[in-house]
N, C-alpha and C. Protein backbone atom coordinates (compact mmCIF):
# COMPACT_ATOMS: atom_id res chain seq x y z
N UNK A 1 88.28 102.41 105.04
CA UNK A 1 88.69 103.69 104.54
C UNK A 1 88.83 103.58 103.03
N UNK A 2 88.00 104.13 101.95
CA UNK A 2 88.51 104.30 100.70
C UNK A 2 88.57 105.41 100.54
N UNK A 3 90.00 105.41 99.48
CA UNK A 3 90.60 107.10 99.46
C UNK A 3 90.86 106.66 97.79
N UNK A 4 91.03 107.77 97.14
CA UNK A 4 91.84 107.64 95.90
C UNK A 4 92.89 107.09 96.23
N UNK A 5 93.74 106.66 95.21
CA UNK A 5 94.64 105.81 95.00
C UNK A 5 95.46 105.64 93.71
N UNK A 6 97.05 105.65 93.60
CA UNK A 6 97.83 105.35 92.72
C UNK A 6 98.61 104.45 92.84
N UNK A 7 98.46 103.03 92.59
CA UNK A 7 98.81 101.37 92.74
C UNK A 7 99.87 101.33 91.61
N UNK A 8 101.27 100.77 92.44
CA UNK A 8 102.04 100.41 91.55
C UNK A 8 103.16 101.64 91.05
N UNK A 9 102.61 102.70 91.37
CA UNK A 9 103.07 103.93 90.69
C UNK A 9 104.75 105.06 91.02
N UNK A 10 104.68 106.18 90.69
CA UNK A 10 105.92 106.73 90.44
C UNK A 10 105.18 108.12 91.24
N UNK A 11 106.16 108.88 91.58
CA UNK A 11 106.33 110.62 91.86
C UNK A 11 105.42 111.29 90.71
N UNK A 12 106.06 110.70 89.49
CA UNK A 12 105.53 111.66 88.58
C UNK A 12 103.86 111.62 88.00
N UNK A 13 103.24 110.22 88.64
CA UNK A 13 101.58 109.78 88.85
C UNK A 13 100.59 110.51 89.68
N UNK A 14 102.16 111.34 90.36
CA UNK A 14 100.97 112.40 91.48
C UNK A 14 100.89 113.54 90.90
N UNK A 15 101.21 114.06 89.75
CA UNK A 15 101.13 115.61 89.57
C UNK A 15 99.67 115.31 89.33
N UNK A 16 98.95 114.33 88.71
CA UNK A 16 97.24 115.08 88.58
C UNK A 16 96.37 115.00 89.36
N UNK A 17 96.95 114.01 90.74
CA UNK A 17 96.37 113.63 91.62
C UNK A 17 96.16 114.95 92.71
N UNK A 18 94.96 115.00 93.54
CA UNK A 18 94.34 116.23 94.12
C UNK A 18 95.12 115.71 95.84
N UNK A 19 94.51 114.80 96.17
CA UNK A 19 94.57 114.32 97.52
C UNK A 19 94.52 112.51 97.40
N UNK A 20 95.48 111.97 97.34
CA UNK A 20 95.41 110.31 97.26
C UNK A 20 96.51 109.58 97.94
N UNK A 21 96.48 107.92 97.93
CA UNK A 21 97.69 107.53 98.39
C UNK A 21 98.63 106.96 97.45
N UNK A 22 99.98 107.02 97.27
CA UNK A 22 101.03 106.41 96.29
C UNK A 22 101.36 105.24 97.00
N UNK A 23 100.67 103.80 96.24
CA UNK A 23 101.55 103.17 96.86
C UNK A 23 102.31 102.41 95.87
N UNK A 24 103.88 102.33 96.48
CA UNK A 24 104.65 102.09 95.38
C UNK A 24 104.77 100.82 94.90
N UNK A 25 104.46 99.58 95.44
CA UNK A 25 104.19 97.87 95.32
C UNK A 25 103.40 97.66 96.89
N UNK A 26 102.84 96.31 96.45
CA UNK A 26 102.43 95.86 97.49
C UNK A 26 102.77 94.31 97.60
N UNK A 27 102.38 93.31 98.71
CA UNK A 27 102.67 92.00 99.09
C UNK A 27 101.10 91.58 99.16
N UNK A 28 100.88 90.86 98.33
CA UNK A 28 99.61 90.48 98.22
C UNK A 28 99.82 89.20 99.05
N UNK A 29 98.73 88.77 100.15
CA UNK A 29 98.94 87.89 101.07
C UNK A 29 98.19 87.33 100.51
N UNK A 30 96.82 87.11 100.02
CA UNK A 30 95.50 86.27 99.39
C UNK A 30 94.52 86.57 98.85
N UNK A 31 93.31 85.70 98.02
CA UNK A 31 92.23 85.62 97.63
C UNK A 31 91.47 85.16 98.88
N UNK A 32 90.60 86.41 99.31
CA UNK A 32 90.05 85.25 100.17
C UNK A 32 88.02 85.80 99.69
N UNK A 33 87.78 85.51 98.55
CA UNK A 33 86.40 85.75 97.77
C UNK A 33 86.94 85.46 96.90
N UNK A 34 86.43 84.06 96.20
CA UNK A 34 86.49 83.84 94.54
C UNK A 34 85.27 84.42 94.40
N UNK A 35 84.21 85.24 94.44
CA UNK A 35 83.16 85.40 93.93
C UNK A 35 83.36 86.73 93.42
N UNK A 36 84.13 87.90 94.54
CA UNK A 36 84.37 88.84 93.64
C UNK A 36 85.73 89.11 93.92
N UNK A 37 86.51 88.38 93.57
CA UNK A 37 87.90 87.89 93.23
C UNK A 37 88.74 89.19 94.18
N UNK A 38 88.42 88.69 95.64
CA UNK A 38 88.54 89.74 96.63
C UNK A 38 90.00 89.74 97.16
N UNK A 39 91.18 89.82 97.06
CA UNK A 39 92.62 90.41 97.58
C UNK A 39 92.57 91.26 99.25
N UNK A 40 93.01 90.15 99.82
CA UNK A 40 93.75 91.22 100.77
C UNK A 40 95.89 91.19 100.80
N UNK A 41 96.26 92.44 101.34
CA UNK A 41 97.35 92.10 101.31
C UNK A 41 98.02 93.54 101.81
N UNK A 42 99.33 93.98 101.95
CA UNK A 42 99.85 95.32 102.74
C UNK A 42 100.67 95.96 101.79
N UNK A 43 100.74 97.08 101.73
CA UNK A 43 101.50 98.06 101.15
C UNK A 43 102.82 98.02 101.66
N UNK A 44 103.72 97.99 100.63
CA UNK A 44 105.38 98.15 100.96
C UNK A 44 106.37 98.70 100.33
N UNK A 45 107.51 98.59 100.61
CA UNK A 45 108.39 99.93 99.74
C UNK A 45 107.97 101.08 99.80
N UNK A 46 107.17 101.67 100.42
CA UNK A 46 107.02 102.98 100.12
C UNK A 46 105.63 103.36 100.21
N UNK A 47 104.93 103.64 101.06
CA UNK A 47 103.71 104.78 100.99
C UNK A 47 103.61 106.27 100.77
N UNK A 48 102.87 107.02 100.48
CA UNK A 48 103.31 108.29 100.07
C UNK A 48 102.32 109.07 100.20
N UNK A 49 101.62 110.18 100.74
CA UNK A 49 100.47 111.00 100.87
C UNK A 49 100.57 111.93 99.91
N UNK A 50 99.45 112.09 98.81
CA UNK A 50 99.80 113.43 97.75
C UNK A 50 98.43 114.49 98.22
N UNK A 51 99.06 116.07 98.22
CA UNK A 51 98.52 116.73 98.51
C UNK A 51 98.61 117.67 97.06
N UNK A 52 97.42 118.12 96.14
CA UNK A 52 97.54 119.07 95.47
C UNK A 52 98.35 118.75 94.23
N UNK A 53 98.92 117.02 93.61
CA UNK A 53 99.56 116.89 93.06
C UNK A 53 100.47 116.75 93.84
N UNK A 54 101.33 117.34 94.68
CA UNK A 54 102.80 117.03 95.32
C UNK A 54 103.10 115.70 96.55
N UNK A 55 103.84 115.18 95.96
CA UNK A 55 104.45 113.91 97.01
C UNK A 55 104.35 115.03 98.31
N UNK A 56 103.86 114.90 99.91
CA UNK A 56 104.16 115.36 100.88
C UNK A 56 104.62 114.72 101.88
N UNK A 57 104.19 113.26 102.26
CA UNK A 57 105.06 112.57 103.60
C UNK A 57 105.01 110.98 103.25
N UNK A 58 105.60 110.44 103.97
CA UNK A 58 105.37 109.12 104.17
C UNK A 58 104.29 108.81 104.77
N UNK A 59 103.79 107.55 104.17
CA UNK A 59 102.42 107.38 105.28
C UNK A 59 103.20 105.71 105.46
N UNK A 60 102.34 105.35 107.06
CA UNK A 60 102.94 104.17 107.82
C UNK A 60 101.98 103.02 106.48
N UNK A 61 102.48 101.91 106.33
CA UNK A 61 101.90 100.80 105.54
C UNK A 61 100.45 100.34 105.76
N UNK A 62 99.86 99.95 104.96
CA UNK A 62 97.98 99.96 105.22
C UNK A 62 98.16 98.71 105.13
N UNK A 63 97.17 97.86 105.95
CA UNK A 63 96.40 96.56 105.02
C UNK A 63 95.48 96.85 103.76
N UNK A 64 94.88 96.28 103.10
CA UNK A 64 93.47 96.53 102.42
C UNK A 64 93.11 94.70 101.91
N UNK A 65 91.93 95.28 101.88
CA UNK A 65 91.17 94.30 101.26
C UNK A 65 89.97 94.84 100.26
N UNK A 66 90.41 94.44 98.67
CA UNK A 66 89.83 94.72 98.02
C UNK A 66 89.81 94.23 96.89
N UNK A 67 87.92 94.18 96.17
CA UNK A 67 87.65 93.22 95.26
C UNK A 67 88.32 94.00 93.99
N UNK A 68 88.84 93.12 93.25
CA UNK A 68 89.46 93.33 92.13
C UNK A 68 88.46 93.62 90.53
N UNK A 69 86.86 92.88 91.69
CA UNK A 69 85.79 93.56 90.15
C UNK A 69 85.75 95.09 90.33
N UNK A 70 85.98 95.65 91.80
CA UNK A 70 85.50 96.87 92.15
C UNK A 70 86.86 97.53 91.22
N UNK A 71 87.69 97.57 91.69
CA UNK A 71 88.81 98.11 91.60
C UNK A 71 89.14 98.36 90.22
N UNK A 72 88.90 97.45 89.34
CA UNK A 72 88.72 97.70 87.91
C UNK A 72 87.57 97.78 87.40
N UNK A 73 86.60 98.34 87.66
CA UNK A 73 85.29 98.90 87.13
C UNK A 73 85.96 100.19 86.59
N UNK A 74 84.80 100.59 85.27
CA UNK A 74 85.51 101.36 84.57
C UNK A 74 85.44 102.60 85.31
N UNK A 75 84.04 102.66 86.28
CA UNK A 75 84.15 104.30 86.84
C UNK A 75 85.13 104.48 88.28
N UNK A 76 85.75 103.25 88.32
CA UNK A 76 86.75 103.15 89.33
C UNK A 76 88.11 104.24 88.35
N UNK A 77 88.56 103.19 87.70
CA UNK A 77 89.96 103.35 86.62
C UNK A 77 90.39 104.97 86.09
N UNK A 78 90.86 105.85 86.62
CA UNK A 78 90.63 106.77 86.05
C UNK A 78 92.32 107.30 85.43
N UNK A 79 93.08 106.35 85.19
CA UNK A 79 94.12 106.38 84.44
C UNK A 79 95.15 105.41 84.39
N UNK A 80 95.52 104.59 83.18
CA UNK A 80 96.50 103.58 83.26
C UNK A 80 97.79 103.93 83.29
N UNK A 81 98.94 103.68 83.40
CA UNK A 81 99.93 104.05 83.15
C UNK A 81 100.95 103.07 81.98
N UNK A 82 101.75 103.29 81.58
CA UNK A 82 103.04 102.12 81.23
C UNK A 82 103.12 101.21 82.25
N UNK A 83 103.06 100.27 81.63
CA UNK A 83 103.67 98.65 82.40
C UNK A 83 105.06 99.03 82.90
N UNK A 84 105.25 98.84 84.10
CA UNK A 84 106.67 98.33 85.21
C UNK A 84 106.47 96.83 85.63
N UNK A 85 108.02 96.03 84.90
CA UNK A 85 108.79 95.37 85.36
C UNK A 85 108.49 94.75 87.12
N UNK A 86 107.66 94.80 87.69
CA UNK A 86 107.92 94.25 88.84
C UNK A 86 107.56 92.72 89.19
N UNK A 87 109.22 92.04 89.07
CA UNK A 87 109.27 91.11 88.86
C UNK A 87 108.49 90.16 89.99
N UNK A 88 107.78 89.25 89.42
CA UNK A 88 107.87 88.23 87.56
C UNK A 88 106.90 89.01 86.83
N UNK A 89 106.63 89.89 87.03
CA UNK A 89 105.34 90.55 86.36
C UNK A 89 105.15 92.05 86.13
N UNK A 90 104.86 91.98 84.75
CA UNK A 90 104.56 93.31 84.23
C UNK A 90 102.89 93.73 84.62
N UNK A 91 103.17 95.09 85.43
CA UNK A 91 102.41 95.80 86.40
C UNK A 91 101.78 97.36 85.51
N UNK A 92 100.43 97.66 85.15
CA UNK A 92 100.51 98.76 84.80
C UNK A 92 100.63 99.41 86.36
N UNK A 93 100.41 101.08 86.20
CA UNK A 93 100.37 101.75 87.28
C UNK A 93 98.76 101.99 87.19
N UNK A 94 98.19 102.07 87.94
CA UNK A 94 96.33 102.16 88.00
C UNK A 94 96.21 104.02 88.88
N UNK A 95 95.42 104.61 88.23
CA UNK A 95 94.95 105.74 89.05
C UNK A 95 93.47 105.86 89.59
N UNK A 96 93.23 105.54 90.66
CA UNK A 96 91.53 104.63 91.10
C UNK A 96 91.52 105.76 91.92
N UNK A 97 89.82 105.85 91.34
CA UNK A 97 89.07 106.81 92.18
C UNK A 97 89.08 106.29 93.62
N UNK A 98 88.83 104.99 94.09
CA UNK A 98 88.52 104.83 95.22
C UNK A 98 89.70 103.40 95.13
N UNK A 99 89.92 102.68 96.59
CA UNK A 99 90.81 101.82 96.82
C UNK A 99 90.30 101.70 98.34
N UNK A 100 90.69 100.43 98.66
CA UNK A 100 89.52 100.27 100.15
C UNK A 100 90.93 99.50 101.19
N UNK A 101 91.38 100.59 102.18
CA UNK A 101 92.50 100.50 103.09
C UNK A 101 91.41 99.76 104.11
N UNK A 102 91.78 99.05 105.11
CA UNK A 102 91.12 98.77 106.26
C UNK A 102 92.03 98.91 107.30
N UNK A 103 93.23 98.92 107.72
CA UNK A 103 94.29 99.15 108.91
C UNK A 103 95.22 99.47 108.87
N UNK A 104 96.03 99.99 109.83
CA UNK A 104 97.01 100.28 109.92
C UNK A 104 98.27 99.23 109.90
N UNK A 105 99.50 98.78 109.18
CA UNK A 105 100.03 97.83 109.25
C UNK A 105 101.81 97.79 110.50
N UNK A 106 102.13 97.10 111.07
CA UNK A 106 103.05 97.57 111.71
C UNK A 106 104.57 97.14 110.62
N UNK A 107 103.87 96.37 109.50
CA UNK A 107 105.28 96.16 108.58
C UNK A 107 105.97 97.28 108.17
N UNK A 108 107.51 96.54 107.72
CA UNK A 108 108.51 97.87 107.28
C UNK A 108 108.39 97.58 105.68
């Protein structure tokens, strides 16, 4: 499933967003492609469905697996945000055209 996507992000990342997912951090479990420096790992703290710009529901936690050349290609990237603190590491917020979910996760 790739959907738009706002990684890392806030409430206020969805006003330009049409139809995407907020996810607010994630738990990155691994590299498993050094070739195209491929991440899988699950969404946590918080999923969020935006409709029209507006936060509308919770969505249940995704897996994904996705290459990090894709994901930052420039016609991916379609807005950075300010760096957040999420410790040990300063995180921009990313606004991606596309982001590649593959399942449903049963984590809280």
């Amino acid at each position: 499933m790739r959907h738009p996507a706002i990684i890392a992000g806030h409430a206020a990342a969805a006003a330009e967003a049409a139809d995407a997912a907020l996810a607010r951090a994630t738990a990155l479990g691994a590299s498993y492609d050094p070739r195209t420096i491929a991440l899988t790992g699950l969404t946590r703290d918080g999923l969020w469905w935006i409709e029209n710009g507006e936060v509308r529901h919770p969505v249940r936690n995704l897996r994904f697996n996705q290459s990090v050349l894709a994901m930052l290609a420039p016609w991916n990237v379609e807005a950075i945000g300010p760096s957040l603190r999420l410790s040990p590491f300063m995180v921009p917020p990313l606004k991606l055209a596309a982001f590649t979910f593959t399942s449903m996760s049963d984590a809280i």
